[in-house]
C-alpha atoms as a PDB file:
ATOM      1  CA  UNK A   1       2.505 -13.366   7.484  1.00  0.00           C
ATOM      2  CA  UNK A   2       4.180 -12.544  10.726  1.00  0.00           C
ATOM      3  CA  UNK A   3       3.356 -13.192  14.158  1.00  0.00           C
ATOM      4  CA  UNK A   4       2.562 -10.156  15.371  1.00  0.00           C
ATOM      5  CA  UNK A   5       0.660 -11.830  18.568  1.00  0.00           C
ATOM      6  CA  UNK A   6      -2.597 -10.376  18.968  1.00  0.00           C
ATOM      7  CA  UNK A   7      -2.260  -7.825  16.339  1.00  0.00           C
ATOM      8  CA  UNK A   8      -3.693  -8.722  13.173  1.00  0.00           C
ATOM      9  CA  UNK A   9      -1.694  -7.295  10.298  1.00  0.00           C
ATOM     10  CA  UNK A  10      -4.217  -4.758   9.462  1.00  0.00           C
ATOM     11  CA  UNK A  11      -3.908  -3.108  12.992  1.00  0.00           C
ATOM     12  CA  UNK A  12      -0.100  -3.010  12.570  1.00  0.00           C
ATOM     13  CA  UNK A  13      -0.236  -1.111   9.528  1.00  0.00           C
ATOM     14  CA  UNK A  14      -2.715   1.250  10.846  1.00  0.00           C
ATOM     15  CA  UNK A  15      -0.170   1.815  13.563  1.00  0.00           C
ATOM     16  CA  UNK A  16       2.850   1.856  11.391  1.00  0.00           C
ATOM     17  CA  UNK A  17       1.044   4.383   9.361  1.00  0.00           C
ATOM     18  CA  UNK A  18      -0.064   6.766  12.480  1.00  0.00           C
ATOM     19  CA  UNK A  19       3.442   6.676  13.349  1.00  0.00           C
ATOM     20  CA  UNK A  20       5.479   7.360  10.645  1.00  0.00           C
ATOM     21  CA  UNK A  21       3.197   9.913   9.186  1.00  0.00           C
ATOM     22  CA  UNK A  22       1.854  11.689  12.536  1.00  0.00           C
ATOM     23  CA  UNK A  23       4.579  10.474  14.916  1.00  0.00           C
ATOM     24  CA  UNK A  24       8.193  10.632  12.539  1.00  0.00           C
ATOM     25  CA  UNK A  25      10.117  12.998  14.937  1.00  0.00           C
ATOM     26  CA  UNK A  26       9.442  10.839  17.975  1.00  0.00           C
ATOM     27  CA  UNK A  27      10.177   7.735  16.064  1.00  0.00           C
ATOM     28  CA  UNK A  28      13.480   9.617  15.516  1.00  0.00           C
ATOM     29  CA  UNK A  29      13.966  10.538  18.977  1.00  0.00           C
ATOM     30  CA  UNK A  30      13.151   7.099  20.534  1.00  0.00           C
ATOM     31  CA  UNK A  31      15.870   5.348  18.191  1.00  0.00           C
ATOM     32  CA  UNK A  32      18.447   8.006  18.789  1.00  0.00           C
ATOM     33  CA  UNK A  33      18.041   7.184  22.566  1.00  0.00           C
ATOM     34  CA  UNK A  34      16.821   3.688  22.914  1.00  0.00           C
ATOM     35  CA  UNK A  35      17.666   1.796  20.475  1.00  0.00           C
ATOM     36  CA  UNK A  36      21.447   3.523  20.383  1.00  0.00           C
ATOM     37  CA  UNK A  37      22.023   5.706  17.599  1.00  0.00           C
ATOM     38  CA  UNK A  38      22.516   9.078  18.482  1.00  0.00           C
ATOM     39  CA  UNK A  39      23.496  10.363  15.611  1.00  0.00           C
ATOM     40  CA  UNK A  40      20.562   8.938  13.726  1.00  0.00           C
ATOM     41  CA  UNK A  41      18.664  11.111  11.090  1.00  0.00           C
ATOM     42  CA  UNK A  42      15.590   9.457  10.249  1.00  0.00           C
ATOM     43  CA  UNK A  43      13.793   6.344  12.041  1.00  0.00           C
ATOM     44  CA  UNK A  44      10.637   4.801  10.573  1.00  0.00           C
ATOM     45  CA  UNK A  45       8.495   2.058  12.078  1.00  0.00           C
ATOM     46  CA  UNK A  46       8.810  -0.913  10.269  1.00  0.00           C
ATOM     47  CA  UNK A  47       6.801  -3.205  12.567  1.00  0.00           C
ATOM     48  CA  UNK A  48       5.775  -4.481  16.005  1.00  0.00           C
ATOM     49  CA  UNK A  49       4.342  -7.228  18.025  1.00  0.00           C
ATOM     50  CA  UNK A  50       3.261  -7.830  21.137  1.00  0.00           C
ATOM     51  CA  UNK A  51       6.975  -7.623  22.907  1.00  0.00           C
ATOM     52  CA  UNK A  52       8.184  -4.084  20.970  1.00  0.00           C
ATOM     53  CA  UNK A  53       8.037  -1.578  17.492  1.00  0.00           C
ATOM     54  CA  UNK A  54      10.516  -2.796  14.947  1.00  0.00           C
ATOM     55  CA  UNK A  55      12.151   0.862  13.072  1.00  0.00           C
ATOM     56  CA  UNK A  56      14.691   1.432  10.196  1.00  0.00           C
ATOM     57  CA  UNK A  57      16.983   3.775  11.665  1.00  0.00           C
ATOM     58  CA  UNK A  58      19.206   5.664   8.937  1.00  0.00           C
ATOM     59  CA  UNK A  59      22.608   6.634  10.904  1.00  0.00           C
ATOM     60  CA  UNK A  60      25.586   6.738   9.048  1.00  0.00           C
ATOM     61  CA  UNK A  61      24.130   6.811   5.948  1.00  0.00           C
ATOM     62  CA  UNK A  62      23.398   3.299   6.214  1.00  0.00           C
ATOM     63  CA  UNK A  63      19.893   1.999   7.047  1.00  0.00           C
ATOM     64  CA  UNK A  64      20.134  -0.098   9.994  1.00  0.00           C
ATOM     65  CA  UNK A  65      17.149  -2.293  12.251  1.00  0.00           C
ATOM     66  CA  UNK A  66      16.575  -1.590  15.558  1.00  0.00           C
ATOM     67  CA  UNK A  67      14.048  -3.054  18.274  1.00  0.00           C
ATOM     68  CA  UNK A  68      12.708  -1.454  21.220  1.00  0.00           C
ATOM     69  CA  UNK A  69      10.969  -3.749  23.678  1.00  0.00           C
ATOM     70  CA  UNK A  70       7.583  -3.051  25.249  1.00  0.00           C
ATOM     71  CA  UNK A  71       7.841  -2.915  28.967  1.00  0.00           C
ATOM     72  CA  UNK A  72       5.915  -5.581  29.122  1.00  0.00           C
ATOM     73  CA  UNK A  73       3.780  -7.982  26.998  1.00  0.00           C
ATOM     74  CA  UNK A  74       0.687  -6.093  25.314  1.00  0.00           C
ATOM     75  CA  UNK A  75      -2.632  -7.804  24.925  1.00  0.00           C
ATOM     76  CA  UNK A  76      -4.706  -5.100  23.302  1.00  0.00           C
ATOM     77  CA  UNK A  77      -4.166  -2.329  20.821  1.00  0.00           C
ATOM     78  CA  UNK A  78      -4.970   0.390  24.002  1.00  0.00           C
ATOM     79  CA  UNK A  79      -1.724  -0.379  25.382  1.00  0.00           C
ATOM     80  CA  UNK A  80       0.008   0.370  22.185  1.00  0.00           C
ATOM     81  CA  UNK A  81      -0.287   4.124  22.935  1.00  0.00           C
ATOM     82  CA  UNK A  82       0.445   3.938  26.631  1.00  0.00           C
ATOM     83  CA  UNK A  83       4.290   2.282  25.774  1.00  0.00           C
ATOM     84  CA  UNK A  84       5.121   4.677  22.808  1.00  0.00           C
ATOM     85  CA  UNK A  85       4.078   7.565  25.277  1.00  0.00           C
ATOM     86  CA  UNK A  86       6.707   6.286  27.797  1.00  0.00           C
ATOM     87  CA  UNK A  87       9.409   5.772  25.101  1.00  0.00           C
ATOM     88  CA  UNK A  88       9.213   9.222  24.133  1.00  0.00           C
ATOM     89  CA  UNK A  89       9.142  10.093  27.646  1.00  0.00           C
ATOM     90  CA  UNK A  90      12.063   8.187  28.404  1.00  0.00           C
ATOM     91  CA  UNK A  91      13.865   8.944  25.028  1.00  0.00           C
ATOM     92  CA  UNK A  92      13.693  12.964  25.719  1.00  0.00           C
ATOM     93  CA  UNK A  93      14.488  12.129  29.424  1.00  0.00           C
ATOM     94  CA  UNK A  94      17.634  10.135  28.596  1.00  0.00           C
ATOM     95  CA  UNK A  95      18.524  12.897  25.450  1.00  0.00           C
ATOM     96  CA  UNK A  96      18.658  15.677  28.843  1.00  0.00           C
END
C-alpha cells in the first residue's frame, strides 16, 4: 500500500478514475506545461498524495513519470479539486 497521506486508497482511485475518464485532456494539458513535455500526447493519472498527482505522460513514444506538486500540503479530499483547477489554469496560462 502506499502512503498516500490522508487519502485512503479507495479515494485515490475514485480520483484517478474521475480524472482520466472525465478529465483526460486536462491531464494532457497540465503535463505538457507543468510537468515539461510539450510535445506530449497522452497523460494519465497514475496517483497522488497529499504533496501532488503522479501521471504517465507518453511523449516520444516512450511512457515517461511525471509529478506535479500541490501548492501546498492537502488535508482533505475538497482541496483536491481546488489544486487541479489551478493547474489547468496555470497549464493553459503558461501554453498562451
Amino acid at each position: 500500500m502506499t502512503d498516500t497521506g490522508p487519502f485512503t486508497d479507495d479515494v485515490v482511485h475514485q480520483i484517478m478514475r474521475h480524472m482520466n475518464d472525465d478529465h483526460a485532456a486536462d491531464c494532457l494539458t497540465i503535463c505538457r506545461a507543468l510537468a515539461g513535455r510539450p510535445g506530449a500526447t497522452a497523460a494519465r493519472m497514475t496517483g497522488m498524495d497529499a504533496d501532488g498527482i503522479d501521471f504517465a505522460v507518453t511523449d516520444g513514444g516512450a511512457e515517461h513519470p511525471a509529478r506535479i506538486p500541490f501548492s501546498e500540503r492537502l488535508t482533505e479530499r475538497v482541496q483536491v479539486r481546488h489544486e487541479v483547477v489551478r493547474m489547468t489554469e496555470a497549464a493553459r496560462a503558461a501554453a498562451h
